[in-house]
C-alpha atoms as a PDB file:
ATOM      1  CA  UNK A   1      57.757 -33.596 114.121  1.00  0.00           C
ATOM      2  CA  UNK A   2      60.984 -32.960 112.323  1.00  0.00           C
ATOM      3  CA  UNK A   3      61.253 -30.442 109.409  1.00  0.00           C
ATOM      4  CA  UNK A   4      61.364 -31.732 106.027  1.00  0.00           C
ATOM      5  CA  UNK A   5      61.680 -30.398 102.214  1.00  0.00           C
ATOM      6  CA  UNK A   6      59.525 -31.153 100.000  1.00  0.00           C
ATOM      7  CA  UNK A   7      60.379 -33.360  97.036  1.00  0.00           C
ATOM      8  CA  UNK A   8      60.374 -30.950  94.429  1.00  0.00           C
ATOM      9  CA  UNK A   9      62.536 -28.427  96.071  1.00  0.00           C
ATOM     10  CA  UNK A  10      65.455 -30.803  95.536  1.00  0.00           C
ATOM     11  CA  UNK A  11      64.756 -30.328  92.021  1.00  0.00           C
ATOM     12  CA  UNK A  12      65.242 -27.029  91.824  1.00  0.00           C
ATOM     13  CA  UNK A  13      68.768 -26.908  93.782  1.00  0.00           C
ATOM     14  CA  UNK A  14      70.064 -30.482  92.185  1.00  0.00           C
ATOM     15  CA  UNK A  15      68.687 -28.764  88.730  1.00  0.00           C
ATOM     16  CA  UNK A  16      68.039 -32.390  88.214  1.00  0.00           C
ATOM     17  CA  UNK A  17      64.630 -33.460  86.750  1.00  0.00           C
ATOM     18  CA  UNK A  18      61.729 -34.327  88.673  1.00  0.00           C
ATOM     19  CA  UNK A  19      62.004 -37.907  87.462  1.00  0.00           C
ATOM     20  CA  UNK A  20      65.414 -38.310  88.586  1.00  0.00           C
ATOM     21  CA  UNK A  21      64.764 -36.643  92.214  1.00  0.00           C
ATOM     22  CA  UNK A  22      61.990 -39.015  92.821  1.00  0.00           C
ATOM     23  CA  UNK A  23      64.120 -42.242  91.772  1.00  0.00           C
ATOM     24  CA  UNK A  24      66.597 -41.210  94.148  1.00  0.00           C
ATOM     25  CA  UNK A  25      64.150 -40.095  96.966  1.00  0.00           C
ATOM     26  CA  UNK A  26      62.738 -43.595  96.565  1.00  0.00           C
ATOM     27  CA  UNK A  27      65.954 -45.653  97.037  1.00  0.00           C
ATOM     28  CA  UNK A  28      67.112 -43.532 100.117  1.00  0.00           C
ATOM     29  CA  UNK A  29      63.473 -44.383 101.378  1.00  0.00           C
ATOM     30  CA  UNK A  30      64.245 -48.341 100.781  1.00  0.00           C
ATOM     31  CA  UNK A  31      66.902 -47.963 102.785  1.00  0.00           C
ATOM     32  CA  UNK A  32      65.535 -46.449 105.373  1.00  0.00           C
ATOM     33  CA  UNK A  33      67.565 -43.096 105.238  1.00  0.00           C
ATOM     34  CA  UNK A  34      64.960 -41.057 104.323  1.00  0.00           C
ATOM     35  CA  UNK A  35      60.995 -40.990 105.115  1.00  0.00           C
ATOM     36  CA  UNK A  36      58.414 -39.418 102.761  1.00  0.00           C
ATOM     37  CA  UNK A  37      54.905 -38.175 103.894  1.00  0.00           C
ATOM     38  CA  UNK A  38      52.401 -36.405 101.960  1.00  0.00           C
ATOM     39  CA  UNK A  39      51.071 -32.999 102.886  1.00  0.00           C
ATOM     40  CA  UNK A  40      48.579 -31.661 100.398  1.00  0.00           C
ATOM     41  CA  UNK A  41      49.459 -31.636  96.625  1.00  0.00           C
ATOM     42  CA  UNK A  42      53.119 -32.087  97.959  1.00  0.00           C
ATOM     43  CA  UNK A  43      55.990 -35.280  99.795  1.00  0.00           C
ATOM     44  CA  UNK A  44      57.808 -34.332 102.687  1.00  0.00           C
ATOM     45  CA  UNK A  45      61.110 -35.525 102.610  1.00  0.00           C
ATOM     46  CA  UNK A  46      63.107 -36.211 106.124  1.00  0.00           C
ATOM     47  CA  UNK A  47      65.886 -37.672 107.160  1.00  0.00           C
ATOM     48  CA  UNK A  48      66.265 -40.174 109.608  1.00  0.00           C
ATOM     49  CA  UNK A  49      69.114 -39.195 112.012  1.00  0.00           C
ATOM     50  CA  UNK A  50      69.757 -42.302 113.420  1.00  0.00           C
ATOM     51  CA  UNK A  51      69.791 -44.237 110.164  1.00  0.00           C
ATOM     52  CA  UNK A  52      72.725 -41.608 108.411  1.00  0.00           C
ATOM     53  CA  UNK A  53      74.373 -41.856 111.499  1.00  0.00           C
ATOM     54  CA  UNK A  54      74.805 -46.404 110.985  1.00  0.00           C
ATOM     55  CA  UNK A  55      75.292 -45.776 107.696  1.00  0.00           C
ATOM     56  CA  UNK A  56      77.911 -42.835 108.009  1.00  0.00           C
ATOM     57  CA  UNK A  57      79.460 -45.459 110.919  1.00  0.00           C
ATOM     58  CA  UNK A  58      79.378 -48.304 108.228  1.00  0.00           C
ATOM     59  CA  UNK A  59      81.255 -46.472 105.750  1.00  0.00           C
ATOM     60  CA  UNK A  60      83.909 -45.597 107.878  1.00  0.00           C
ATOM     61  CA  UNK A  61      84.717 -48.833 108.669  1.00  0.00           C
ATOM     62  CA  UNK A  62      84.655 -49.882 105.345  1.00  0.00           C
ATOM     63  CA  UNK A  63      86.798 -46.866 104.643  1.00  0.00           C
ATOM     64  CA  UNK A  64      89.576 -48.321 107.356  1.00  0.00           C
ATOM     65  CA  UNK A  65      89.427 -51.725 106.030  1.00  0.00           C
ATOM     66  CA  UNK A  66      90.045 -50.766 102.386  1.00  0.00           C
ATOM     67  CA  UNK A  67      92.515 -48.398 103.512  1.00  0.00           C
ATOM     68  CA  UNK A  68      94.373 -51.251 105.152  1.00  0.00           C
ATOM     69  CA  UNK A  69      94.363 -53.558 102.276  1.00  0.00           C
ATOM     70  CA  UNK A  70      95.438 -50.947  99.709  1.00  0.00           C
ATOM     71  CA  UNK A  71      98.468 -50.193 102.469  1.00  0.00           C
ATOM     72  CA  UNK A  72      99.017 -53.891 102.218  1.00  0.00           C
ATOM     73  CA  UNK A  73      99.253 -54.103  98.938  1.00  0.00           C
ATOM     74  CA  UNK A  74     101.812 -51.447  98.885  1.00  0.00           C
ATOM     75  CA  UNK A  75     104.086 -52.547 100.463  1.00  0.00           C
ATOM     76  CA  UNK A  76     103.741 -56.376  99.203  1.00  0.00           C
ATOM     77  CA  UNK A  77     104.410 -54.690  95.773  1.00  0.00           C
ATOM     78  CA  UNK A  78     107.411 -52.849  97.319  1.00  0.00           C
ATOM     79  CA  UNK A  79     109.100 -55.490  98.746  1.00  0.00           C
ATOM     80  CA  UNK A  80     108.786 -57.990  95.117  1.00  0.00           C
ATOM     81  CA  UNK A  81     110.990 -58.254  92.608  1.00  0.00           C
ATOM     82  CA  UNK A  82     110.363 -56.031  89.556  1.00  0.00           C
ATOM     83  CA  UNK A  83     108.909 -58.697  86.613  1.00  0.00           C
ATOM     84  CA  UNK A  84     108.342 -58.174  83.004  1.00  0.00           C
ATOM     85  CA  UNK A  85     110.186 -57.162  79.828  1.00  0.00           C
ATOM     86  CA  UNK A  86     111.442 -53.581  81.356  1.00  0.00           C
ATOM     87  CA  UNK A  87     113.044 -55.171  84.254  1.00  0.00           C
ATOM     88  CA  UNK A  88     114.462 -57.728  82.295  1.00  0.00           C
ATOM     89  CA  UNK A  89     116.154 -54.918  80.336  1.00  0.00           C
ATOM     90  CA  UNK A  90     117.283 -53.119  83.411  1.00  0.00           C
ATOM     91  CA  UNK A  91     118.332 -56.514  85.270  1.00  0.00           C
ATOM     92  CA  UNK A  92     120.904 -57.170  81.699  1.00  0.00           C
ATOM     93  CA  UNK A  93     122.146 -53.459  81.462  1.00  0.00           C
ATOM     94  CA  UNK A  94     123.278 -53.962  85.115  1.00  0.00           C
ATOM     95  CA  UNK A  95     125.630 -56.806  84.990  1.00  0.00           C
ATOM     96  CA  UNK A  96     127.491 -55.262  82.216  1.00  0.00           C
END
């Protein structure tokens, strides 16, 4: 068995509220990052290796692919024409 925290100890270094801890705990459990099992009075809280590990994977890639779009972008927005009322300015100050 892997070692685990209990629940409440995240409250105490998050200094978040009890509440708030156990929302989260929950959602990481729906999504399968996280398993909770009860021991006494207390829940366990693990993580699943394998699961971070797809998700840390997914994120990466969705990293690169943003990353590529934004360096798209760039240099689309490099390459145009400046538009609007400043460069119209500019454009009429220049063929003076």
């Amino acid at each position: 068995m892997r070692p685990g925290r209990a629940a409440q100890a995240f409250t105490a270094d998050a200094l978040g509220s009890n509440a708030a801890v156990q929302k989260h705990v929950a959602v990481l459990e729906r999504a399968g990052l996280v398993v909770k099992e009860r021991r006494g009075r207390e829940q366990i809280v693990r993580a699943e290796p394998d699961a971070l590990d797809r998700a840390r994977r997914a994120l990466d890639g969705l990293e690169a692919a943003w990353r590529g779009r934004v360096e798209r972008m760039s240099g689309l927005l490099a390459e145009a024409p400046e538009t609007g009322p400043g460069a119209q300015q500019r454009t009429e100050g220049q063929s003076r």
